[in-house]
N, C-alpha and C. Protein backbone atom coordinates (compact mmCIF):
# COMPACT_ATOMS: atom_id res chain seq x y z
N UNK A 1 -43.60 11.86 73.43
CA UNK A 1 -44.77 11.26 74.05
C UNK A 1 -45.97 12.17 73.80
N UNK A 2 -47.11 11.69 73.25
CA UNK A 2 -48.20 12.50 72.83
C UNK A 2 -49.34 13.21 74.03
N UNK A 3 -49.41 13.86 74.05
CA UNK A 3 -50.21 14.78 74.87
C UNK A 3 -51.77 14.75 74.67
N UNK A 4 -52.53 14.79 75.71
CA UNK A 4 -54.33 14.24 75.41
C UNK A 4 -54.56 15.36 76.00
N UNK A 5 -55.69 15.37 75.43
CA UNK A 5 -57.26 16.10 76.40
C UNK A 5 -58.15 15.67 76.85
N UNK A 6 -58.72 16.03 77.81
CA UNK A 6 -59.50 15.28 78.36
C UNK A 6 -60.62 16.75 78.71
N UNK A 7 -61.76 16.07 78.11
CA UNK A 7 -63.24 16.64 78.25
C UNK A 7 -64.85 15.81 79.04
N UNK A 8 -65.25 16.66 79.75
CA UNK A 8 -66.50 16.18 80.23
C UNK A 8 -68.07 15.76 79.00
N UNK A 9 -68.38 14.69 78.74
CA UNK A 9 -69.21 14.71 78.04
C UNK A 9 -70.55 15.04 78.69
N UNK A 10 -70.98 16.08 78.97
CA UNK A 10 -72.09 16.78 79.66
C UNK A 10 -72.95 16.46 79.12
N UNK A 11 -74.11 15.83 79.67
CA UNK A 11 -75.77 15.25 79.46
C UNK A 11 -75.55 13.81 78.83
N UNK A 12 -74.92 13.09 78.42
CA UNK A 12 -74.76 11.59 77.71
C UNK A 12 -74.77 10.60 79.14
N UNK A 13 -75.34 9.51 78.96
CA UNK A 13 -75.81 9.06 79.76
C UNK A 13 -74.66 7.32 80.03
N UNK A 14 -74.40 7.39 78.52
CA UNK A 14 -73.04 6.10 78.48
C UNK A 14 -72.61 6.24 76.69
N UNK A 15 -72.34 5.10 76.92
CA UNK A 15 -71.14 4.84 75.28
C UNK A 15 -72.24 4.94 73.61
N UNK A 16 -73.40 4.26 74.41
CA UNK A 16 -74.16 4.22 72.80
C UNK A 16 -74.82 6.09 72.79
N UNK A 17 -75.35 6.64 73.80
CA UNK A 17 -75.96 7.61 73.83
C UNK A 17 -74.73 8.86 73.13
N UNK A 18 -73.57 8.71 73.79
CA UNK A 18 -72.73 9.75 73.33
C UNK A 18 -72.69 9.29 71.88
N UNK A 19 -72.55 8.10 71.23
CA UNK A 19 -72.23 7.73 70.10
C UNK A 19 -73.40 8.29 68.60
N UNK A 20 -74.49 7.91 69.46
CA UNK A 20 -75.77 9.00 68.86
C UNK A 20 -75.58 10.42 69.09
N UNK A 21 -75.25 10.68 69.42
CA UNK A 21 -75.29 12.40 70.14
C UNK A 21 -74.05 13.06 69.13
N UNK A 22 -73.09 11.79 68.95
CA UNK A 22 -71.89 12.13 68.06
C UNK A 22 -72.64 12.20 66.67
N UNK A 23 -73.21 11.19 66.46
CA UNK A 23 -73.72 11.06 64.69
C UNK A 23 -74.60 12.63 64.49
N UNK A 24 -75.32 12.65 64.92
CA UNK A 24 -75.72 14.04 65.23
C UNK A 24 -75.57 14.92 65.04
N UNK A 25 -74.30 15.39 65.37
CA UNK A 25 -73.50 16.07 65.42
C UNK A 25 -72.67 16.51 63.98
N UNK A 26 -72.34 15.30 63.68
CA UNK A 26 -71.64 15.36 62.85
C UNK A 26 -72.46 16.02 61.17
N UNK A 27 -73.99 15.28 61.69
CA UNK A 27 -74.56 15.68 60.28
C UNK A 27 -74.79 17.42 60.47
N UNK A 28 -75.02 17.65 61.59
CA UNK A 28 -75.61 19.02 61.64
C UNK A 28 -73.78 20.26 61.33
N UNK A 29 -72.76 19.78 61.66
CA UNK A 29 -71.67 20.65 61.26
C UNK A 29 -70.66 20.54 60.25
N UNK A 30 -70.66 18.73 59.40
CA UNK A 30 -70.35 18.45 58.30
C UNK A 30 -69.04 17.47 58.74
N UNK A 31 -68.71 17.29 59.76
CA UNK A 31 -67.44 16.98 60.33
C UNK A 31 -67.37 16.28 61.91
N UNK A 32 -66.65 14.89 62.48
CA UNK A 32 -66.49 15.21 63.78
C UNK A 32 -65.86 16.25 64.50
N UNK A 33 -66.73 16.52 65.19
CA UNK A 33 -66.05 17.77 66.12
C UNK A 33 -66.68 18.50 67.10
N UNK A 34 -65.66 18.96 68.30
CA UNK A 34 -66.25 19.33 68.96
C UNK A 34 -65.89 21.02 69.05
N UNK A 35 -67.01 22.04 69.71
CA UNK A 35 -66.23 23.53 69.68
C UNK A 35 -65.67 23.58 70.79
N UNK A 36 -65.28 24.35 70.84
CA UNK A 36 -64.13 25.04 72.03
C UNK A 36 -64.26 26.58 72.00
N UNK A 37 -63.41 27.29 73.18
CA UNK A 37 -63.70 28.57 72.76
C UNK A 37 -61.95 29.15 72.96
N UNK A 38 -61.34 27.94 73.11
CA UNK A 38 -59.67 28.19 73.16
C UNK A 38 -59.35 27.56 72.34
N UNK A 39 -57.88 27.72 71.38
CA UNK A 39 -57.36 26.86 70.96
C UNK A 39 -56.14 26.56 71.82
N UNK A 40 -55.58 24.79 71.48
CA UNK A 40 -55.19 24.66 72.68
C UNK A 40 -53.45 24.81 72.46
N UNK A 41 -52.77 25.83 73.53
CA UNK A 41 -51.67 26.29 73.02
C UNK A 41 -50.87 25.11 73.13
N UNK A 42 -50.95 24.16 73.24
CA UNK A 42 -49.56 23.06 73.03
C UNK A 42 -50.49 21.85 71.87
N UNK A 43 -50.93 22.55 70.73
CA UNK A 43 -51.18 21.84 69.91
C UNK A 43 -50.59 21.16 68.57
N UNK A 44 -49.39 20.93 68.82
CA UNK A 44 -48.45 20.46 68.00
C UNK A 44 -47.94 18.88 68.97
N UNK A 45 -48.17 19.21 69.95
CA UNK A 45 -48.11 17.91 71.13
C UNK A 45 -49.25 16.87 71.17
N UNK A 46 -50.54 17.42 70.99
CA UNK A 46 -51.68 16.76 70.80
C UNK A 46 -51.57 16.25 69.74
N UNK A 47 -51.40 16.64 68.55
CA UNK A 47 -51.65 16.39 67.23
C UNK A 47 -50.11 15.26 66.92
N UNK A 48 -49.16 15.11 67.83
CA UNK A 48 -48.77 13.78 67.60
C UNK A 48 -48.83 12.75 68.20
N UNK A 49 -50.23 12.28 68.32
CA UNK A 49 -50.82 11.28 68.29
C UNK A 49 -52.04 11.09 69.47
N UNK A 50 -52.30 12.48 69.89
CA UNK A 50 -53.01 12.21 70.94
C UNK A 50 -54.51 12.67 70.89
N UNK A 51 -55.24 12.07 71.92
CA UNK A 51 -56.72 11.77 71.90
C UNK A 51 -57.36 12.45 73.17
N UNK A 52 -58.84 12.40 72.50
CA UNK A 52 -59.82 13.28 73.40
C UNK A 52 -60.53 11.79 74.42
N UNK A 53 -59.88 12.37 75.59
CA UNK A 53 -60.44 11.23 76.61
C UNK A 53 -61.78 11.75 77.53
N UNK A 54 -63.13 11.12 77.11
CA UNK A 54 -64.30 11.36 77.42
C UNK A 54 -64.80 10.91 79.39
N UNK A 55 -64.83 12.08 79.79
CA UNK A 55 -65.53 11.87 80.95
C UNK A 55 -67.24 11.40 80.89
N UNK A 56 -67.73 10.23 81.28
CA UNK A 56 -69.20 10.40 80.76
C UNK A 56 -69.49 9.47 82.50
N UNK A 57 -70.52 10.23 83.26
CA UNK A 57 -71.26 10.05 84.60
C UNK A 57 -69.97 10.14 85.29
N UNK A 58 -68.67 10.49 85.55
CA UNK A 58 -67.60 10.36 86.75
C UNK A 58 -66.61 9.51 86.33
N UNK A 59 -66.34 9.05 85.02
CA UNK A 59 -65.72 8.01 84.78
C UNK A 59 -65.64 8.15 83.26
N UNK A 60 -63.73 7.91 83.32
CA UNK A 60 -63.71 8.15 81.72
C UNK A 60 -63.80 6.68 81.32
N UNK A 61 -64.49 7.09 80.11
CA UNK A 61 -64.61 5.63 79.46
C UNK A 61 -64.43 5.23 77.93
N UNK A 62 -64.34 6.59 77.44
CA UNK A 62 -63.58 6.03 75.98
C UNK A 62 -62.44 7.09 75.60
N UNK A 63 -62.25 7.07 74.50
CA UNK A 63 -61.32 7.50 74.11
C UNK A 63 -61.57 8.24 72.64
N UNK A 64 -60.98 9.03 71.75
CA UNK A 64 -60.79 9.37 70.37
C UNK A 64 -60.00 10.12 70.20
N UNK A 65 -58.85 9.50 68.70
CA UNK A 65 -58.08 9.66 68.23
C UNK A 65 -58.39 11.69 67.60
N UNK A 66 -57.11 12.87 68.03
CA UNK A 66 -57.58 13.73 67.78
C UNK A 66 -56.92 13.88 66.29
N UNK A 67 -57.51 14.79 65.53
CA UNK A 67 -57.07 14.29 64.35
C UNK A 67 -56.68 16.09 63.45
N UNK A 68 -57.08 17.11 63.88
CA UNK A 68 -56.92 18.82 63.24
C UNK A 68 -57.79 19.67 64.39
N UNK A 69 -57.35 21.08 64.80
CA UNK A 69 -57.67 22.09 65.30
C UNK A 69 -58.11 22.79 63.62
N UNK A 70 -59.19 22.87 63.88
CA UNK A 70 -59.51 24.59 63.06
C UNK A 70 -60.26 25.40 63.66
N UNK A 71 -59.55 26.78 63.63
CA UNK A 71 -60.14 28.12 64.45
C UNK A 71 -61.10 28.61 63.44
N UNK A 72 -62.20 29.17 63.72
CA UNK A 72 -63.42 29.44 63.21
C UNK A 72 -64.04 30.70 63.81
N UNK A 73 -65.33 31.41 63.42
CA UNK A 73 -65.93 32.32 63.73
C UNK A 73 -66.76 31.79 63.86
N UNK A 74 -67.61 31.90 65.34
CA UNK A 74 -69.45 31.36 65.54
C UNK A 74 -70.38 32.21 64.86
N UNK A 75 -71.32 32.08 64.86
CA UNK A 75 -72.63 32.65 64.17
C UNK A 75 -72.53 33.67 65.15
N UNK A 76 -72.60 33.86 66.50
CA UNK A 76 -72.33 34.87 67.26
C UNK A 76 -71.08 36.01 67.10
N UNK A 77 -70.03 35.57 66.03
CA UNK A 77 -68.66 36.74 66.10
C UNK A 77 -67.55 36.43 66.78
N UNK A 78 -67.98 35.16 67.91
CA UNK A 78 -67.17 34.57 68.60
C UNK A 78 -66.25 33.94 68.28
N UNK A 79 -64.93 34.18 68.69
CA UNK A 79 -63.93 33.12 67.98
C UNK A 79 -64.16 31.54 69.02
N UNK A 80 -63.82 30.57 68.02
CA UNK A 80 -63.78 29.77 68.59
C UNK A 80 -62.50 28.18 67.44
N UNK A 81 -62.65 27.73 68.62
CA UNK A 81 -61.83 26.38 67.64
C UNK A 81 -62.68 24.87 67.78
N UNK A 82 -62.40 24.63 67.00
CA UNK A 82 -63.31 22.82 66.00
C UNK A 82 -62.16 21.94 66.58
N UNK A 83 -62.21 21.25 67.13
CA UNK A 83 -61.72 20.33 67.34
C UNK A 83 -62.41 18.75 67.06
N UNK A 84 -61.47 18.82 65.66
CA UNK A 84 -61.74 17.41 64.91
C UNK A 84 -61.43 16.10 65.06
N UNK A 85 -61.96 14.85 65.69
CA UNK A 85 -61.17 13.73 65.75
C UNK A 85 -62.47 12.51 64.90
N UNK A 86 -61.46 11.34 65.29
CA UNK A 86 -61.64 9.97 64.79
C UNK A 86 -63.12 10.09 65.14
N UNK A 87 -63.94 8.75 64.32
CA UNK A 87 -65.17 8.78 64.51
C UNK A 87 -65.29 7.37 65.69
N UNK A 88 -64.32 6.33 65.38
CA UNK A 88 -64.10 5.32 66.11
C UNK A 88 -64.28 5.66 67.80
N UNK A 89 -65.10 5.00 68.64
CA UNK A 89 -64.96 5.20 70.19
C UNK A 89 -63.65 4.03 70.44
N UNK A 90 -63.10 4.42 71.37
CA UNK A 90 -62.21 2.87 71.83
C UNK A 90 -62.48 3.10 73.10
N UNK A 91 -62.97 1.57 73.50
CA UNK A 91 -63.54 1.61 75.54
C UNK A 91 -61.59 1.83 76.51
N UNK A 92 -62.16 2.67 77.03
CA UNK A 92 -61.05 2.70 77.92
C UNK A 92 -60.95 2.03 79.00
N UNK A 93 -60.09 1.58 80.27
CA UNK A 93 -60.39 1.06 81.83
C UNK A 93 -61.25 2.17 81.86
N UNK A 94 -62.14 2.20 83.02
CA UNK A 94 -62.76 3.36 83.88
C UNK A 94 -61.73 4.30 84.53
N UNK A 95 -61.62 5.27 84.84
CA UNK A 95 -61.29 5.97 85.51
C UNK A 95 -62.37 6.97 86.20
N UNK A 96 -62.01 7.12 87.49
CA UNK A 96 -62.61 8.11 88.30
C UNK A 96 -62.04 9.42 87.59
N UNK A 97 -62.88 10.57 87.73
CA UNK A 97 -62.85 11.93 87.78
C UNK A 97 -63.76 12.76 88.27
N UNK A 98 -63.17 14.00 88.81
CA UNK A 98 -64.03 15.05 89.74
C UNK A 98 -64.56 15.85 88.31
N UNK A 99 -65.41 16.59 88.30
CA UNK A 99 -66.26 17.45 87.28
C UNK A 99 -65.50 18.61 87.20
N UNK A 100 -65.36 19.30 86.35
CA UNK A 100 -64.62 20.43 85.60
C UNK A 100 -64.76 20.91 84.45
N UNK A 101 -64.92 22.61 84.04
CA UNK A 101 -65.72 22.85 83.08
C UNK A 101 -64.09 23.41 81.78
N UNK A 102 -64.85 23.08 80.73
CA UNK A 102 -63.66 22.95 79.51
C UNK A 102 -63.20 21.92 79.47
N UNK A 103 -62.14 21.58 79.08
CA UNK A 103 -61.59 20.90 78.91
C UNK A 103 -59.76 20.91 79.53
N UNK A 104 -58.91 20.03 79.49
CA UNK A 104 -58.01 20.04 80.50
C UNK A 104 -56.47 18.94 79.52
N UNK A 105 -56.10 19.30 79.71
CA UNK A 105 -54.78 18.62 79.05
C UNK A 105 -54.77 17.42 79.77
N UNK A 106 -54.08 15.76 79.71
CA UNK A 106 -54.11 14.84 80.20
C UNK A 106 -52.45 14.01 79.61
N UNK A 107 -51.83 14.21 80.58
CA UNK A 107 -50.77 13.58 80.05
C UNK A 107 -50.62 11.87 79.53
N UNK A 108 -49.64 11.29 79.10
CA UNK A 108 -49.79 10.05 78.46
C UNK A 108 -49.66 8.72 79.91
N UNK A 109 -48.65 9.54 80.65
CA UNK A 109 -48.88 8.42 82.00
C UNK A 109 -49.98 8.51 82.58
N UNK A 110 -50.93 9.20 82.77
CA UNK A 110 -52.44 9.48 83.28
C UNK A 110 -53.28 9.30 82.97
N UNK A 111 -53.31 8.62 81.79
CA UNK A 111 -54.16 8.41 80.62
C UNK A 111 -54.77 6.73 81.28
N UNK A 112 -56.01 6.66 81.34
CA UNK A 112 -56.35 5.29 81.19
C UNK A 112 -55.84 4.82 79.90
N UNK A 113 -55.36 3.19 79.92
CA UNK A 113 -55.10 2.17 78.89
C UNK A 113 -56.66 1.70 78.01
N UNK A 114 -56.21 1.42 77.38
CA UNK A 114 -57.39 0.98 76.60
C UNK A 114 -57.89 -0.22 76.96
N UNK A 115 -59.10 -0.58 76.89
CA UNK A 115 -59.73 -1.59 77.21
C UNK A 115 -59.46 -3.14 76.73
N UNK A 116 -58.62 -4.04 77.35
CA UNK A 116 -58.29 -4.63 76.56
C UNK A 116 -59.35 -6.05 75.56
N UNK A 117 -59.53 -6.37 74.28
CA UNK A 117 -60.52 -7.07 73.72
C UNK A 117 -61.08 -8.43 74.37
N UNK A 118 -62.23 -8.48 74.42
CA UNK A 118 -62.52 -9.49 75.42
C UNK A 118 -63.14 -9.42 76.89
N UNK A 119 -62.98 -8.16 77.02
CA UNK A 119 -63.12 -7.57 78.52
C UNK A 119 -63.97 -7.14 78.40
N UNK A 120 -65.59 -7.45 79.08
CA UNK A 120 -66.78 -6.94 78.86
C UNK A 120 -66.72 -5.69 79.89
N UNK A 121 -68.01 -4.95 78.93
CA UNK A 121 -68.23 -3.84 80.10
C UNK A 121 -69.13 -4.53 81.05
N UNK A 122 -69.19 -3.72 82.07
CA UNK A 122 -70.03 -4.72 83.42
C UNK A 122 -71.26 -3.79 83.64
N UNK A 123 -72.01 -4.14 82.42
CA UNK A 123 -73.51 -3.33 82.56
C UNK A 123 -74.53 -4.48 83.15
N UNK A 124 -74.05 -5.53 83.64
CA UNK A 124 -74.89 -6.12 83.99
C UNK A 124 -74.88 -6.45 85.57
N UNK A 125 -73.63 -5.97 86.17
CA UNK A 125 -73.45 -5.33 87.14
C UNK A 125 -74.06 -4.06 88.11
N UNK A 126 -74.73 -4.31 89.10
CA UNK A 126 -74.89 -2.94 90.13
C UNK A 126 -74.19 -1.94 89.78
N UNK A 127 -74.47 -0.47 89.37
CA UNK A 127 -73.78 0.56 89.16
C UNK A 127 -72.52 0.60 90.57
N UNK A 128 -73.25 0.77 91.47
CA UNK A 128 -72.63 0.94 92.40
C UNK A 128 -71.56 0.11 93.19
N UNK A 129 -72.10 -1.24 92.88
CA UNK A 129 -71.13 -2.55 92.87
C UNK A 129 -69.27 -2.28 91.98
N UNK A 130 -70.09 -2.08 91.01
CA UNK A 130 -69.00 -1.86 89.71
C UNK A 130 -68.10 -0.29 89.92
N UNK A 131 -68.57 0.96 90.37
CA UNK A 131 -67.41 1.56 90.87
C UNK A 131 -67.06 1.83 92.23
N UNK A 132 -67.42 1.20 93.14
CA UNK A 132 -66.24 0.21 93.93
C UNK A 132 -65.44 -0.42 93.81
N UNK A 133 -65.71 -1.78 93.16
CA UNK A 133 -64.53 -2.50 92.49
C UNK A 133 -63.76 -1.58 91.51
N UNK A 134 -64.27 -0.73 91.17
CA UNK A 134 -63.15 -0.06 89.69
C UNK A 134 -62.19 1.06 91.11
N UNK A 135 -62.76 1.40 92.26
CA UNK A 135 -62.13 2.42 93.31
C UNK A 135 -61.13 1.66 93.67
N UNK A 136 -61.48 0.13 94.10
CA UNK A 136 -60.85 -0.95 94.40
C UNK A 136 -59.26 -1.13 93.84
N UNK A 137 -59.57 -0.92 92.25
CA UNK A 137 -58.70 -1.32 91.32
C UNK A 137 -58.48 -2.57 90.70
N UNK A 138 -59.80 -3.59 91.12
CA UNK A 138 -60.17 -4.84 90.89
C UNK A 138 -61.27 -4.47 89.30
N UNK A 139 -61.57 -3.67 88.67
CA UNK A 139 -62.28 -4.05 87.61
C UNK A 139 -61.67 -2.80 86.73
């Protein structure tokens, strides 16, 4: 059973903003990826088949396929590790989460399911309306 991570997307505001913030990204380091300053010791578990699950405002909401760890040196001397995945977002259910800094292992039963096709997001919905019902377990 594949093993996830799960990271806070700090300052992104929803799905298109992180998605810009990703392109971005990608031109300025040559690659998707994000740094780290650990590599993550059960990474032979991740890497069969598991994904970086994005916290963005309290609520995870997508998903990406992780795809290579490479450990690197920062411009600072600092070791650090690249963590490379899919460029694809996939919408996840919502999930609630409390804030936490790094990143955090996420097992496969804990994992929100993926969003299934057809199922709009409810941006046209009251923020506040909409995670209630998601506290609920109704959306």
């Amino acid at each position: 059973m594949a093993l996830h991570l799960l990271k806070m997307a700090v300052g992104v505001s929803d799905v298109d903003n992180m998605r810009a913030l990703q392109r971005a990204r990608r031109r300025e380091r040559g690659m998707a990826c994000f740094l780290t300053r650990n590599m993550p010791r059960r990474r032979e578990e991740v890497l069969d088949g598991g994904s970086i699950y994005w916290v963005i405002k309290g609520q995870v909401r997508v998903r990406q396929r992780i795809l290579a760890f490479h450990p690197m040196v920062a411009q600072d001397g600092e070791r650090r590790c690249a963590v490379e995945y899919d460029t694809k977002l996939v919408p996840t259910l919502w999930q609630p989460r409390r804030p936490f800094q790094g990143w955090r292992y996420l097992f496969a039963v804990d994992a929100p399911p993926d969003r299934p096709s057809g199922l709009a997001e409810d941006e046209d919905m009251p923020a506040a309306m909409a995670q209630e019902l998601r506290a609920l377990g109704l959306l």
